[in-house]
N, C-alpha and C. Protein backbone atom coordinates (compact mmCIF):
# COMPACT_ATOMS: atom_id res chain seq x y z
N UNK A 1 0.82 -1.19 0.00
CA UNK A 1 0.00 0.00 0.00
C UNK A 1 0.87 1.25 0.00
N UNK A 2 1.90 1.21 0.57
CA UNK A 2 2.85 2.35 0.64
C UNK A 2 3.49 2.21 -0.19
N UNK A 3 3.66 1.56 -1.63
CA UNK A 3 4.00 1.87 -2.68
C UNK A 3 3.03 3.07 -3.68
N UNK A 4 1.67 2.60 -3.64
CA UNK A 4 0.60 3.31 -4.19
C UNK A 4 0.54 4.61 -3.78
N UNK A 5 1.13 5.01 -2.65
CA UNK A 5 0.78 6.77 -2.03
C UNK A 5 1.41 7.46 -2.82
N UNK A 6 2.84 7.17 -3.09
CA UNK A 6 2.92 8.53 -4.30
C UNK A 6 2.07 8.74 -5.09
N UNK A 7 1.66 7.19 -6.19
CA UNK A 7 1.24 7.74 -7.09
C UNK A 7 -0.42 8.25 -7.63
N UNK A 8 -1.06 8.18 -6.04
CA UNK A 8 -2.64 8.89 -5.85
C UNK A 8 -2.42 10.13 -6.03
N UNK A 9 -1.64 11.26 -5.27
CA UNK A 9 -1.74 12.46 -5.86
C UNK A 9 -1.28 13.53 -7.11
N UNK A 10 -0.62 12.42 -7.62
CA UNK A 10 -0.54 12.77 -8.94
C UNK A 10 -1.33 12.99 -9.89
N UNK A 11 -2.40 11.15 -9.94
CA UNK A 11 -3.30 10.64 -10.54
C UNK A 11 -4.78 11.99 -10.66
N UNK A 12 -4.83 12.31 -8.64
CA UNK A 12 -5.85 13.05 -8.62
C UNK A 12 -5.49 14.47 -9.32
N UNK A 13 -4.16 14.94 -9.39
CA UNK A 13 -4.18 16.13 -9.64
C UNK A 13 -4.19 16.62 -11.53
N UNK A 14 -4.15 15.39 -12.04
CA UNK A 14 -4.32 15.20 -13.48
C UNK A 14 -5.86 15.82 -14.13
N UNK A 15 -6.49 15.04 -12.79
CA UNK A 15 -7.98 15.32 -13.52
C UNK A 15 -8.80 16.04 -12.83
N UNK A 16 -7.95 17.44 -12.42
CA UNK A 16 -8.92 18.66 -11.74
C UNK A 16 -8.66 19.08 -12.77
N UNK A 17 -7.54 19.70 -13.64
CA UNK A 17 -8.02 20.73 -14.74
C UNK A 17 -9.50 20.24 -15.93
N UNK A 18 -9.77 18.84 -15.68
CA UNK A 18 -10.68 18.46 -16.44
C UNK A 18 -12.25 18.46 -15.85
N UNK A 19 -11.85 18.53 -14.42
CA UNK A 19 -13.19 18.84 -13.89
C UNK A 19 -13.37 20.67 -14.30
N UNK A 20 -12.44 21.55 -13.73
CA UNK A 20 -13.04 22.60 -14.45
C UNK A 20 -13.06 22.55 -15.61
N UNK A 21 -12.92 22.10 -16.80
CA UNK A 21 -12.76 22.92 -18.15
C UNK A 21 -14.50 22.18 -18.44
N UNK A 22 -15.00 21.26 -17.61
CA UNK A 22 -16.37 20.73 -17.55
C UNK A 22 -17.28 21.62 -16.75
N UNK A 23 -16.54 22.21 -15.66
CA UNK A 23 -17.37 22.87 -15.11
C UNK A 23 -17.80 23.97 -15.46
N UNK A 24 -16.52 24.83 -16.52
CA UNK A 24 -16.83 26.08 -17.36
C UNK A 24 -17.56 26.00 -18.52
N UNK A 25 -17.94 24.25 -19.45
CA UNK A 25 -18.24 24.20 -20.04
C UNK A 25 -19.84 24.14 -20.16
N UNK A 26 -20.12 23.72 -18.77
CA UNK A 26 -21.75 23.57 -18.39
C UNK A 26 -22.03 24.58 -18.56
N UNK A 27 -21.33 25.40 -17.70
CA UNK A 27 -22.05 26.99 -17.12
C UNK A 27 -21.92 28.05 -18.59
N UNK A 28 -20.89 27.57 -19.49
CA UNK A 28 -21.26 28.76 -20.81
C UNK A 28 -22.36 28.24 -21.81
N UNK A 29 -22.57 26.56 -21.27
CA UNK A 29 -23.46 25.91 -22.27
C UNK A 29 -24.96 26.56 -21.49
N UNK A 30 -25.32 26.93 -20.44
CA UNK A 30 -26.11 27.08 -19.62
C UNK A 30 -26.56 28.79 -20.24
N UNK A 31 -25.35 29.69 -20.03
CA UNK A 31 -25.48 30.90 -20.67
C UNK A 31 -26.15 31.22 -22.28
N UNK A 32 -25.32 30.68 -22.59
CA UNK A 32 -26.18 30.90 -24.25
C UNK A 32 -26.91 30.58 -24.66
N UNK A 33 -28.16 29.55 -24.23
CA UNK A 33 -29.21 29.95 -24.91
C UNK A 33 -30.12 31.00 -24.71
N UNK A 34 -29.96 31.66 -23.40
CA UNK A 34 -30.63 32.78 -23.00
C UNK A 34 -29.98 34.21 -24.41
N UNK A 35 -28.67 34.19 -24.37
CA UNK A 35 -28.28 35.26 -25.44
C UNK A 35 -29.14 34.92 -26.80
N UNK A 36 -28.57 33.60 -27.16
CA UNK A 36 -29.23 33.45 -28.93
C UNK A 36 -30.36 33.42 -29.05
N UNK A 37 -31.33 33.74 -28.32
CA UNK A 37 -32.58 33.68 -28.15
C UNK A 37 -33.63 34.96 -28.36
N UNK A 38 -32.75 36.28 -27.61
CA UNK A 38 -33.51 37.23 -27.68
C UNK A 38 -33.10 38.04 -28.50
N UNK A 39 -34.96 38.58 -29.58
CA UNK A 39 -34.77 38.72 -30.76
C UNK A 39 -35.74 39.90 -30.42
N UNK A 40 -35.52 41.08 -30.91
CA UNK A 40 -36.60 42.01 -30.81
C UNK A 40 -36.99 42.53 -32.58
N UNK A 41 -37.82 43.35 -32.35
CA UNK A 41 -38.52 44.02 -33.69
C UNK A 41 -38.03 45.47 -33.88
N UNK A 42 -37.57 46.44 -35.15
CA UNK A 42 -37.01 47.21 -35.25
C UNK A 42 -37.89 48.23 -36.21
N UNK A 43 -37.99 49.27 -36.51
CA UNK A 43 -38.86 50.12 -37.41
C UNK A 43 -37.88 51.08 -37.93
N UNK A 44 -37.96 51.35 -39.00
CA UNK A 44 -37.14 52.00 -40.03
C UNK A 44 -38.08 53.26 -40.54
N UNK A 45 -37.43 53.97 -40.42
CA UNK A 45 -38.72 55.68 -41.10
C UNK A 45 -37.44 56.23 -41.57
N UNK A 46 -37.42 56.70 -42.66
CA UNK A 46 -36.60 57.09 -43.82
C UNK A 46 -37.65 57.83 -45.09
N UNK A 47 -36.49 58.94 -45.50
CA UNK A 47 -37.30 59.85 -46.97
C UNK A 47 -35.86 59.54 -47.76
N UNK A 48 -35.83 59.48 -48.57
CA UNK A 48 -35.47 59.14 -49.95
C UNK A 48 -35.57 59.59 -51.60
N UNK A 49 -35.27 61.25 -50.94
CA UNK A 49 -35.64 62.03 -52.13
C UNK A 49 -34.22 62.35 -53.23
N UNK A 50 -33.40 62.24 -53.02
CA UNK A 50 -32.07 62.46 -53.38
C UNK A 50 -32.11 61.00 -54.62
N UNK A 51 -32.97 61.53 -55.88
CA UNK A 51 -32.81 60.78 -56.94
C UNK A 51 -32.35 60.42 -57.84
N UNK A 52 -32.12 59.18 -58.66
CA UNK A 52 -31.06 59.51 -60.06
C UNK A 52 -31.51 58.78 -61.06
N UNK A 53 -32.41 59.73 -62.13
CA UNK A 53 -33.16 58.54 -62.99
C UNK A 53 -32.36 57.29 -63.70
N UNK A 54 -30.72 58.31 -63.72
CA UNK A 54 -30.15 57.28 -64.95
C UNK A 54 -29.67 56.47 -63.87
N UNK A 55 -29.52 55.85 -62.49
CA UNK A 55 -29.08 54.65 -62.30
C UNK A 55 -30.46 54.41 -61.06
N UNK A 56 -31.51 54.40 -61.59
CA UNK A 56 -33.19 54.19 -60.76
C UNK A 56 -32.85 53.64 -59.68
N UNK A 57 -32.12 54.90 -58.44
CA UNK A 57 -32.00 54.74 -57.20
C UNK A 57 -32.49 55.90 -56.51
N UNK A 58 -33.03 56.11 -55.29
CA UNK A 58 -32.59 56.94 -54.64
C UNK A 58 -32.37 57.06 -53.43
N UNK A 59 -31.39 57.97 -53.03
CA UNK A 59 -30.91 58.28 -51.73
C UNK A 59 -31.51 58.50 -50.56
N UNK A 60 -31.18 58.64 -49.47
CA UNK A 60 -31.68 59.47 -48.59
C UNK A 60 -31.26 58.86 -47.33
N UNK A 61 -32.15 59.05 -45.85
CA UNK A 61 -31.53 58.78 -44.70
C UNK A 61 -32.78 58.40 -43.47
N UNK A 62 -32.57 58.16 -42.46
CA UNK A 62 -33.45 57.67 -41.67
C UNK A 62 -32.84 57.46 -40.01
N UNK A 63 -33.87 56.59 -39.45
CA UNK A 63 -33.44 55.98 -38.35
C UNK A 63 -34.29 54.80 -37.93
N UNK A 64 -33.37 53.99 -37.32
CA UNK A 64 -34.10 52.27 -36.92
C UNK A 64 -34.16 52.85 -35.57
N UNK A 65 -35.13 52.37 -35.21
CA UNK A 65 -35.62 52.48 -33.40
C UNK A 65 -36.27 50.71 -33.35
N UNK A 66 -35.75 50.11 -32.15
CA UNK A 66 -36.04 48.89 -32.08
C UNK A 66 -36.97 48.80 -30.59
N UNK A 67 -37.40 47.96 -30.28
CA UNK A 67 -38.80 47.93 -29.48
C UNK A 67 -38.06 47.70 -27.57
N UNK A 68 -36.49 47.62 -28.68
CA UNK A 68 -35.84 47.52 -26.65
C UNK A 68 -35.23 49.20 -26.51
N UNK A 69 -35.34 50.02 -27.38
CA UNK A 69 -35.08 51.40 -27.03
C UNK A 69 -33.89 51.57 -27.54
N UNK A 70 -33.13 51.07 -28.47
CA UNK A 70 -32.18 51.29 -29.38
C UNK A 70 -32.55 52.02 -30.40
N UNK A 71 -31.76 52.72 -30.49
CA UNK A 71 -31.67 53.31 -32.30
C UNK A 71 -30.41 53.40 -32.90
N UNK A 72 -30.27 53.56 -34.26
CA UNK A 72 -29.36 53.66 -34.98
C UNK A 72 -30.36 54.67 -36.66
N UNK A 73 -29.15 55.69 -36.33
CA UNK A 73 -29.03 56.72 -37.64
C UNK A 73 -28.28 55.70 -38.78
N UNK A 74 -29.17 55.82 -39.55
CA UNK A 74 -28.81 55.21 -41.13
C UNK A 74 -28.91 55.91 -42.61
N UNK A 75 -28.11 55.61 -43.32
CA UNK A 75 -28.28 56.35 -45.13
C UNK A 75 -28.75 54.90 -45.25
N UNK A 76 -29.67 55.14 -45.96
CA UNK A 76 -30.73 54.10 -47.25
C UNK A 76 -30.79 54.91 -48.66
N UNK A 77 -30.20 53.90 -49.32
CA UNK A 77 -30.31 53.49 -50.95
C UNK A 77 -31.60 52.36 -51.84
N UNK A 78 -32.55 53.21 -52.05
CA UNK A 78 -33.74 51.94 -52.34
C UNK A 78 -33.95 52.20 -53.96
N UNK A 79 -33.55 50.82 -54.71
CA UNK A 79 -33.41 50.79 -56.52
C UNK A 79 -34.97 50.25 -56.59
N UNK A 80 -35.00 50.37 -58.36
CA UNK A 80 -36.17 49.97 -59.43
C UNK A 80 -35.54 49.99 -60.15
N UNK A 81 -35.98 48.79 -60.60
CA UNK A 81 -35.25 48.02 -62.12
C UNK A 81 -36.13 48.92 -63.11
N UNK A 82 -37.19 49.44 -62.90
CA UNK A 82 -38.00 49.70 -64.30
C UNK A 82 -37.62 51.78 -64.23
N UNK A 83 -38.12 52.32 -63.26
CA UNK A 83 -38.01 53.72 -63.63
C UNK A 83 -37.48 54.44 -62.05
N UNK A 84 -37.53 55.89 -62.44
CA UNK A 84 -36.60 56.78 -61.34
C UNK A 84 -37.92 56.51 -60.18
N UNK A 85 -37.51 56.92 -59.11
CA UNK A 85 -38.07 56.80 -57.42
C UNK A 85 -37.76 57.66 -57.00
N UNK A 86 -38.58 58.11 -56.04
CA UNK A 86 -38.61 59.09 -54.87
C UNK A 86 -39.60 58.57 -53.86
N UNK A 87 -39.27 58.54 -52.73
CA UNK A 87 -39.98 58.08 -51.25
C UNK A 87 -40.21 59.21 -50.64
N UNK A 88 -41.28 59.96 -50.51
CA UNK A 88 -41.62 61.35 -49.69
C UNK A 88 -41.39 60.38 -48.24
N UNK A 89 -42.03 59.66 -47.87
CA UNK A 89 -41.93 58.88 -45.93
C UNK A 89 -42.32 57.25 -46.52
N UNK A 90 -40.79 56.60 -45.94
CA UNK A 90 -40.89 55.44 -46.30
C UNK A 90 -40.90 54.83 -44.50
N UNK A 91 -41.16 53.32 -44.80
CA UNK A 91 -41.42 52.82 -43.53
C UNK A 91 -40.99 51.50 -43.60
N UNK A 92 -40.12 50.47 -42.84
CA UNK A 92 -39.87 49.67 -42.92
C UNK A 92 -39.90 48.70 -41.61
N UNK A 93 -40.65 47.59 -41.13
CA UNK A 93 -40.45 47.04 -39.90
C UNK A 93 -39.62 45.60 -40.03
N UNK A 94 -38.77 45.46 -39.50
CA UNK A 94 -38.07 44.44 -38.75
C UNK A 94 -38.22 43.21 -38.27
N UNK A 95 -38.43 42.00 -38.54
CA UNK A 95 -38.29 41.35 -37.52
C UNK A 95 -36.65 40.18 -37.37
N UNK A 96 -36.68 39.63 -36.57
CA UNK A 96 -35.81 38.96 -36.33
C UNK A 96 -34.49 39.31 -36.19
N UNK A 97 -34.30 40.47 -34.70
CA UNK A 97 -33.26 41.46 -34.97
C UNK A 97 -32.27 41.16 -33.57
N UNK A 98 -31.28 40.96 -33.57
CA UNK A 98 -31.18 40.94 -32.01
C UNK A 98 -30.43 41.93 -32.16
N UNK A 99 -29.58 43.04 -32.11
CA UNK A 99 -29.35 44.45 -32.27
C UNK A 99 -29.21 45.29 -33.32
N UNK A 100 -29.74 46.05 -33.11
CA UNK A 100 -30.24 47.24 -34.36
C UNK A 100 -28.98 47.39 -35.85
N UNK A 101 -27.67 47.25 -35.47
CA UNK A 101 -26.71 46.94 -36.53
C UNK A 101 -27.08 46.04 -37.51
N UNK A 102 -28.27 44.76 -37.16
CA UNK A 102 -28.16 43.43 -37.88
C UNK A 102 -28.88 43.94 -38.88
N UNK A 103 -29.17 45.04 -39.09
CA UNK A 103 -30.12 45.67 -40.02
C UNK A 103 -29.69 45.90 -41.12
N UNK A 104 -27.76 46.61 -41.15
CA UNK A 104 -27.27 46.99 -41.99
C UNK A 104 -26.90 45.84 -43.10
N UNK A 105 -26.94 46.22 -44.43
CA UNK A 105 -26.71 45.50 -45.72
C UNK A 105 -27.59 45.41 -46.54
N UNK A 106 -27.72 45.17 -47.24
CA UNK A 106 -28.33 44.60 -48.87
C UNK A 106 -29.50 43.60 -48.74
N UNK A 107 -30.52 44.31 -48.70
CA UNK A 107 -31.87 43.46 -49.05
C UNK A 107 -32.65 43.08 -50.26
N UNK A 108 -33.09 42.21 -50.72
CA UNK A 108 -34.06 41.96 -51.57
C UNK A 108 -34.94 41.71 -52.14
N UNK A 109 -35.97 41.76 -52.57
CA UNK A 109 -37.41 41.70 -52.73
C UNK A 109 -37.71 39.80 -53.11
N UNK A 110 -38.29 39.56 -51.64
CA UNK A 110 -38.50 38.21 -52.03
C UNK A 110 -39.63 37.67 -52.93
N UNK A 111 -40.45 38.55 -53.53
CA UNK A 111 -41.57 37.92 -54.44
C UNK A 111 -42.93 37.95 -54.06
N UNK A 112 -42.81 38.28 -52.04
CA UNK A 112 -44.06 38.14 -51.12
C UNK A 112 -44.80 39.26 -50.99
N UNK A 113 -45.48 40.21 -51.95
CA UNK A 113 -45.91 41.17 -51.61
C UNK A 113 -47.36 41.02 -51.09
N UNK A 114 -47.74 42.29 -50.43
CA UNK A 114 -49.34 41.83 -49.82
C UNK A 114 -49.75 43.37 -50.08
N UNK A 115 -50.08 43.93 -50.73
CA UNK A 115 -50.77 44.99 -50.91
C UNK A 115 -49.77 45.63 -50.94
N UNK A 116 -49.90 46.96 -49.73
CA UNK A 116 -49.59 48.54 -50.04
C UNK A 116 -48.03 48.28 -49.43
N UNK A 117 -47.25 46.79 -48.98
CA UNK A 117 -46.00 46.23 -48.57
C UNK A 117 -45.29 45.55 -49.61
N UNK A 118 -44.11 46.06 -49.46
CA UNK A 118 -43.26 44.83 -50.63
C UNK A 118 -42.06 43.82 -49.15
N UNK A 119 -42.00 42.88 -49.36
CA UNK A 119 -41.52 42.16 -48.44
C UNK A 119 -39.96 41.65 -49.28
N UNK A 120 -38.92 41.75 -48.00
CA UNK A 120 -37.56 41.75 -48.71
C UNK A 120 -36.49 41.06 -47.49
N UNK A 121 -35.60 39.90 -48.06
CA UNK A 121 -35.29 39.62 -46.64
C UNK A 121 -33.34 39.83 -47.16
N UNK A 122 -32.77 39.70 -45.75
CA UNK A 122 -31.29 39.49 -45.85
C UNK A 122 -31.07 38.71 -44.69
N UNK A 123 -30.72 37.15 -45.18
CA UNK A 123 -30.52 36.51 -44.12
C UNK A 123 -31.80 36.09 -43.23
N UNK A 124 -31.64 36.01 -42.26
CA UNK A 124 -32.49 35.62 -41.27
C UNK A 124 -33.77 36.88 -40.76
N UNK A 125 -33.13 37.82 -41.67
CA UNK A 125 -33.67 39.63 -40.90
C UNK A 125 -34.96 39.83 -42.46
N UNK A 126 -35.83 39.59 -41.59
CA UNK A 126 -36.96 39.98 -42.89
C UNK A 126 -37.69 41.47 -42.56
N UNK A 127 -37.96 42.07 -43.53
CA UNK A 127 -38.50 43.38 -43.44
C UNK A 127 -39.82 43.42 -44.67
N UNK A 128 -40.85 44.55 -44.20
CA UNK A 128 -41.65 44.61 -44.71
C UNK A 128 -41.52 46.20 -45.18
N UNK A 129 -41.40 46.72 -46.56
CA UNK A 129 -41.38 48.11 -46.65
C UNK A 129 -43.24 48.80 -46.90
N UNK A 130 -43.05 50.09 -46.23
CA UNK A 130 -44.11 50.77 -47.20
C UNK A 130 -43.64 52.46 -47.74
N UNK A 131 -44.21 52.88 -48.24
CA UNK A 131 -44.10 54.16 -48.35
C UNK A 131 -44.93 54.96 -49.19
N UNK A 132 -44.82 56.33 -49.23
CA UNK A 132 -45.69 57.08 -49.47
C UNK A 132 -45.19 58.19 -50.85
N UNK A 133 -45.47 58.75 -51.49
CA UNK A 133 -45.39 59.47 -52.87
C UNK A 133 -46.19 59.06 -54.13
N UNK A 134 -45.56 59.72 -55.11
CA UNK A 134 -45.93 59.49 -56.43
C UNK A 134 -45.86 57.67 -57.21
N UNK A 135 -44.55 58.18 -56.98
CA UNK A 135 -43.97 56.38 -57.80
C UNK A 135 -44.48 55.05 -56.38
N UNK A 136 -44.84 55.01 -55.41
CA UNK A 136 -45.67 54.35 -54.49
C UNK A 136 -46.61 54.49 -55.59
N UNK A 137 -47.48 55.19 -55.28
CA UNK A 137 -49.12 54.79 -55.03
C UNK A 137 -49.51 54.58 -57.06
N UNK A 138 -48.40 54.78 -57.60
CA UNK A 138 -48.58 53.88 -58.99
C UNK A 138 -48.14 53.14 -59.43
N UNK A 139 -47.62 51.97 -57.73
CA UNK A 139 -47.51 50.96 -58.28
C UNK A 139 -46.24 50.57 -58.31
N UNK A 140 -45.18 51.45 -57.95
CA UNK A 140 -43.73 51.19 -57.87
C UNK A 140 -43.31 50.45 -56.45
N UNK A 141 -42.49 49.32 -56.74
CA UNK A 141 -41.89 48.94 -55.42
C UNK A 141 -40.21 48.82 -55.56
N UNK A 142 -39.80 48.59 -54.57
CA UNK A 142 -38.25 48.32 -54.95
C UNK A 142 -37.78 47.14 -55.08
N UNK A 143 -36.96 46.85 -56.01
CA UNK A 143 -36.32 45.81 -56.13
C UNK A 143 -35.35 45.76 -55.04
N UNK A 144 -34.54 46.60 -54.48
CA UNK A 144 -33.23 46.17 -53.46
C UNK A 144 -33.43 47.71 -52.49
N UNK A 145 -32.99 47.42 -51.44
CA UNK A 145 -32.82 48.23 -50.37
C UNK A 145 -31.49 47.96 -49.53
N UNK A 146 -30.85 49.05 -49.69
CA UNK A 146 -29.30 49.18 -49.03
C UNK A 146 -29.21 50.08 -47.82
N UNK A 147 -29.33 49.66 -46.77
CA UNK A 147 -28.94 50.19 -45.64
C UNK A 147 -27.32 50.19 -45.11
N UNK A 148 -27.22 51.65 -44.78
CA UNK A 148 -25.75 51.56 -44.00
C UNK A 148 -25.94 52.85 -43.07
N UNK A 149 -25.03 52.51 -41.98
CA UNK A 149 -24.53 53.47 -40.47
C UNK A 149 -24.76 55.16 -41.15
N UNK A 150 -24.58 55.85 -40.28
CA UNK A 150 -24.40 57.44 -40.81
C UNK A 150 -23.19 57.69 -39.86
C-alpha cells in the first residue's frame, strides 16, 4: 500500500483541470441559450428624395428604433429596375433582430408582396417596406434596399 501513495496524488491532480474545463463548459453551455434567443422588432422611417433617374436609385436617410429602445441613424439606398423613385416617408419594420446593426446591408425583394408592402429579406432579418409618394401609389416597389450606419 505504501508503494501506491505517491502515485494517488498525482493521478488526482491530473484530472482537476478536467473537472473545471467541464465545469466552465456547463455553465457557458447554460449561458447561451438565454443570449441566442432574444430577438426584438425594429422600425425604419426614412425619406429618400435624393434621386437619379439614370441609375433608378434613390438616396436618402433615416433611423431604426427597435422595441428595446435602441436606435441607430442610417443612409438608405432603395433601386427599381423599371423607372426613377422618390420616397416622400418610407417605412420599414423588422423582424428577427437581435441588435439594431443586424439591419445593416443589402436586401431583396422576395416575391411576397401583400398589398400597399413589398416584403424583402437578408438573411435571417426579414423586413416589410411601405411608403408614401408618387412612384408608391402607382404601383412602384423596390427591387433592393441598401442600408448603412451614418
Amino acid at each position: 500500500m505504501a508503494d501506491l501513495l505517491p502515485f494517488l496524488p498525482s493521478a488526482t491532480r491530473r484530472h482537476r483541470p478536467c473537472a473545471w474545463l467541464l465545469v466552465a463548459t456547463v455553465i457557458g453551455a447554460m449561458a447561451l441559450p438565454a443570449v441566442a434567443s432574444d430577438t426584438t422588432t425594429c422600425e425604419l422611417t426614412f425619406q429618400a428624395s435624393d434621386w437619379s433617374a439614370h441609375y433608378r436609385a434613390a438616396r436618402g436617410a433615416g433611423v431604426v428604433r427597435c422595441a428595446d429602445g435602441r436606435t441607430l441613424p442610417v443612409r438608405v439606398s432603395v433601386k427599381d429596375g423599371d423607372r426613377a423613385l422618390r420616397i416622400d416617408a418610407g417605412a420599414a419594420s423588422f423582424s428577427g433582430v437581435r441588435d439594431p446593426r443586424d439591419v445593416v446591408g443589402a436586401y431583396a425583394a422576395d416575391g411576397r408582396d401583400s398589398g400597399a408592402h413589398r416584403s424583402m429579406r437578408k438573411g435571417g432579418v426579414q423586413l416589410r417596406v411601405t411608403a408614401t409618394g408618387d412612384w408608391w401609389q402607382q404601383g412602384g416597389r423596390p427591387e433592393s434596399l441598401v442600408i448603412a450606419t451614418r
